[in-house]
Protein backbone atom coordinates (compact mmCIF):
# COMPACT_ATOMS: atom_id res chain seq x y z
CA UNK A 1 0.00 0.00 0.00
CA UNK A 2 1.29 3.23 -0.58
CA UNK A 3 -0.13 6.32 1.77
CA UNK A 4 -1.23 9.85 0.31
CA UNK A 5 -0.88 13.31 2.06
CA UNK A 6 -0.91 16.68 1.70
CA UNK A 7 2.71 16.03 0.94
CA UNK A 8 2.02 13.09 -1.37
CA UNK A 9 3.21 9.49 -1.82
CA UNK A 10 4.77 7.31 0.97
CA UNK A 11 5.80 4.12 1.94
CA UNK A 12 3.04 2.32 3.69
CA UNK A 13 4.80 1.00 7.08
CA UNK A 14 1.46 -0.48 9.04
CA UNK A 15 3.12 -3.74 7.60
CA UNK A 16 6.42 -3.57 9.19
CA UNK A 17 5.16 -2.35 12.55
CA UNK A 18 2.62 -5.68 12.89
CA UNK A 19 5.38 -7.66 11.88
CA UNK A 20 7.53 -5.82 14.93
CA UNK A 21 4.57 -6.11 17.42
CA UNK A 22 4.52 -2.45 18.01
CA UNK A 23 1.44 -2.01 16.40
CA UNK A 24 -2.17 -4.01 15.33
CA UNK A 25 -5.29 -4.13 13.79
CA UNK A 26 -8.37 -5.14 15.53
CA UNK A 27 -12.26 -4.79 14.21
CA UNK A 28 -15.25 -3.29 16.31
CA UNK A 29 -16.12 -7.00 17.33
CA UNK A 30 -12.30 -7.64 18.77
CA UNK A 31 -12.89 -3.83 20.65
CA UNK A 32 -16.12 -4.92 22.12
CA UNK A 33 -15.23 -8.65 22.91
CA UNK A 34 -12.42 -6.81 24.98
CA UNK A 35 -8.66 -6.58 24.27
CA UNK A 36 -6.13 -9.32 25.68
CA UNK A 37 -3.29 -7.58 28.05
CA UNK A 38 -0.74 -8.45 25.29
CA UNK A 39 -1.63 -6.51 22.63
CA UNK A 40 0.56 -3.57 21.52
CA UNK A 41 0.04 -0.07 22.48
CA UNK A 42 -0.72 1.24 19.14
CA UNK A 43 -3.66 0.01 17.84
CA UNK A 44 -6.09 0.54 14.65
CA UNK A 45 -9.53 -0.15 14.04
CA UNK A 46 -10.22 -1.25 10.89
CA UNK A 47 -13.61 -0.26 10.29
CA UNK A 48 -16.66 -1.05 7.42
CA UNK A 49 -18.38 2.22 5.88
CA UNK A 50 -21.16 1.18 7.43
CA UNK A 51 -19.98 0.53 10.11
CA UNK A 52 -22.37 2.59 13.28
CA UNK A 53 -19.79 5.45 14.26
CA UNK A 54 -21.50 5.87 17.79
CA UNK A 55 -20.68 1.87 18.82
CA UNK A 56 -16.65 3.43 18.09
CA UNK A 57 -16.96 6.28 20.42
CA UNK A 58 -16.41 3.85 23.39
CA UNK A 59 -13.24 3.05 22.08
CA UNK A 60 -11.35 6.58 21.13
CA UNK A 61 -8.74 6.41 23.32
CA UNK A 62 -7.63 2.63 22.68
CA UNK A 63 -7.35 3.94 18.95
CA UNK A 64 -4.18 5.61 17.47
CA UNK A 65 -5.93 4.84 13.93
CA UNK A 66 -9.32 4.19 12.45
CA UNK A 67 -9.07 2.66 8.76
CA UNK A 68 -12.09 3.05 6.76
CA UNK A 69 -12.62 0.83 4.11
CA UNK A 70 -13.52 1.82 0.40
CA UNK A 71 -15.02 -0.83 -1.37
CA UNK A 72 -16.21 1.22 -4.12
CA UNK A 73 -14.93 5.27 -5.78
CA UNK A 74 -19.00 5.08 -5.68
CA UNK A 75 -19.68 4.52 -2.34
CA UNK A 76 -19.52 7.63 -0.30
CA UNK A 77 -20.55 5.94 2.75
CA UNK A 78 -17.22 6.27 4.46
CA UNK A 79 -16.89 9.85 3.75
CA UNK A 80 -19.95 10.37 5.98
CA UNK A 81 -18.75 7.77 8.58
CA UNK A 82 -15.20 10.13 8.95
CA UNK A 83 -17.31 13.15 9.43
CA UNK A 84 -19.16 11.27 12.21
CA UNK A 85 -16.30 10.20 13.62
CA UNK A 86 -14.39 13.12 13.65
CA UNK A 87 -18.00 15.21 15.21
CA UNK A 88 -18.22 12.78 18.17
CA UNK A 89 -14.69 13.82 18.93
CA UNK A 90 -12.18 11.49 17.44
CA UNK A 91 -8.44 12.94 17.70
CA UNK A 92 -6.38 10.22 15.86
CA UNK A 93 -5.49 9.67 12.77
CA UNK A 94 -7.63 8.73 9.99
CA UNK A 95 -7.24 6.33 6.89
CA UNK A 96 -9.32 6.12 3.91
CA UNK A 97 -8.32 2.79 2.59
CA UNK A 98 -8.98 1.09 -1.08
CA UNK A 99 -10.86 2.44 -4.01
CA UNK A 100 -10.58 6.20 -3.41
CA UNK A 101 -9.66 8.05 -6.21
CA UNK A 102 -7.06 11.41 -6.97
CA UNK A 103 -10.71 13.33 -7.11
CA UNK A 104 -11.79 12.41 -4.22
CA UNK A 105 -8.54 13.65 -2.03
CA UNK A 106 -9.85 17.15 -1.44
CA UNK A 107 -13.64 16.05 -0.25
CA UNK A 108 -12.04 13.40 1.82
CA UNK A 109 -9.87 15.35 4.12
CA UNK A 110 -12.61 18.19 4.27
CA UNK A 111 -14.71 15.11 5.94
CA UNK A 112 -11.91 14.40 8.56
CA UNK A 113 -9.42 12.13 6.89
CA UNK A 114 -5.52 12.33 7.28
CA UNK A 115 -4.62 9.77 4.41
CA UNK A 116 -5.46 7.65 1.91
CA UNK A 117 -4.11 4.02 1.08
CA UNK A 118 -3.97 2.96 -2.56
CA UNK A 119 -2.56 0.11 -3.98
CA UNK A 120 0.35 0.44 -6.25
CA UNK A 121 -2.09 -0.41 -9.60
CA UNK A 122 -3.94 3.05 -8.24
CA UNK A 123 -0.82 4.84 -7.54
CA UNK A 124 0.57 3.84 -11.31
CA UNK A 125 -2.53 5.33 -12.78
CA UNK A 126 -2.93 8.18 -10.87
CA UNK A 127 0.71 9.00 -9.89
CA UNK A 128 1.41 11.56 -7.25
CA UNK A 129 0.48 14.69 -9.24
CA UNK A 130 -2.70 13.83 -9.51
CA UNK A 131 -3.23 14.10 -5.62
CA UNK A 132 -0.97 16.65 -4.78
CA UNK A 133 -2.95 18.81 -7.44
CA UNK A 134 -5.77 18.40 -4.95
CA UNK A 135 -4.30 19.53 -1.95
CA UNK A 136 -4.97 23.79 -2.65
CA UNK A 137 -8.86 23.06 -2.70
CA UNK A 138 -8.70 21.07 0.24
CA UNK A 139 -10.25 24.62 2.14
CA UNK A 140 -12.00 25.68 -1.06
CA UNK A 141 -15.76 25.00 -0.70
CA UNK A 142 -19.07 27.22 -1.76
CA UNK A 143 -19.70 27.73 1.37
CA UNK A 144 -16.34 29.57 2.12
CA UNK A 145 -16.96 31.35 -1.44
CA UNK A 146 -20.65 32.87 -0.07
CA UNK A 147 -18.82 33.77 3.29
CA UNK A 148 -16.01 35.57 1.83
CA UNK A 149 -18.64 37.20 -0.60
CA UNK A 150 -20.48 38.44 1.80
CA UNK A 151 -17.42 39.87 3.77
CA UNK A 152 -16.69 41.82 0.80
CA UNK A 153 -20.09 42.97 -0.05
């Protein structure tokens, strides 16, 4: 997998870290059967987009990550899922994950997202320019344009 930022392509390194023991994945059902005493500090939730964003509140501080999957550019259920997130006060980082496309960057980290994780095929078709293009209208909405319209006005 290869992360996207505001400052473009890097090295996915969620791998490594499992493989260290410094880090792990767990799904809402692990989180609500309750965590054995072993498992490593830094943990990630790897969540469905339809997933119920209120049944992860519970859990905020356990979490260093939530992972959202993407099964589809055409389902925007995990954009609204981050926004929920984010609303009922979740501080860590967030990972759009799978079939999210260089379009989508901007709207998805104006909905609460830190990253996005692409596959390499992804990355080869839409190489880094494509998503770092997106990063200036990360702020630009039409609701900003009608507030600084009417501040001028």
């Amino acid at each position: 997998m290869i992360i996207v930022t505001d400052d473009g392509f890097a090295e996915d390194d969620r791998a490594e870290r499992l493989v260290a023991g410094t880090y792990g994945e767990v799904s809402l059902a692990d989180l609500e059967a309750g965590l054995p005493d072993d498992c490593p500090a830094a943990l990630a939730l790897n969540l469905a987009n339809d997933a119920d964003a209120r049944a992860v509140a519970p859990f905020f501080d356990t979490l260093e990550a939530i992972t959202i999957s993407f099964p589809s550019f055409a389902d925007g259920r995990g954009f609204s899922l981050a926004t929920q997130l984010r609303r009922l006060g979740f501080a860590g980082r967030l990972i759009a994950q799978g079939h999210v496309i260089a379009d989508q960057y901007a709207h998805a980290r104006r909905c609460g997202f830190d990253a996005v994780a692409i596959d390499a095929r992804l990355a080869a078709r839409q190489p880094e320019g494509q998503w770092t293009s997106q990063v200036p209208r990360i702020n630009v909405t039409y609701q900003n344009r009608l507030h600084q319209a009417a501040q001028i006005a």
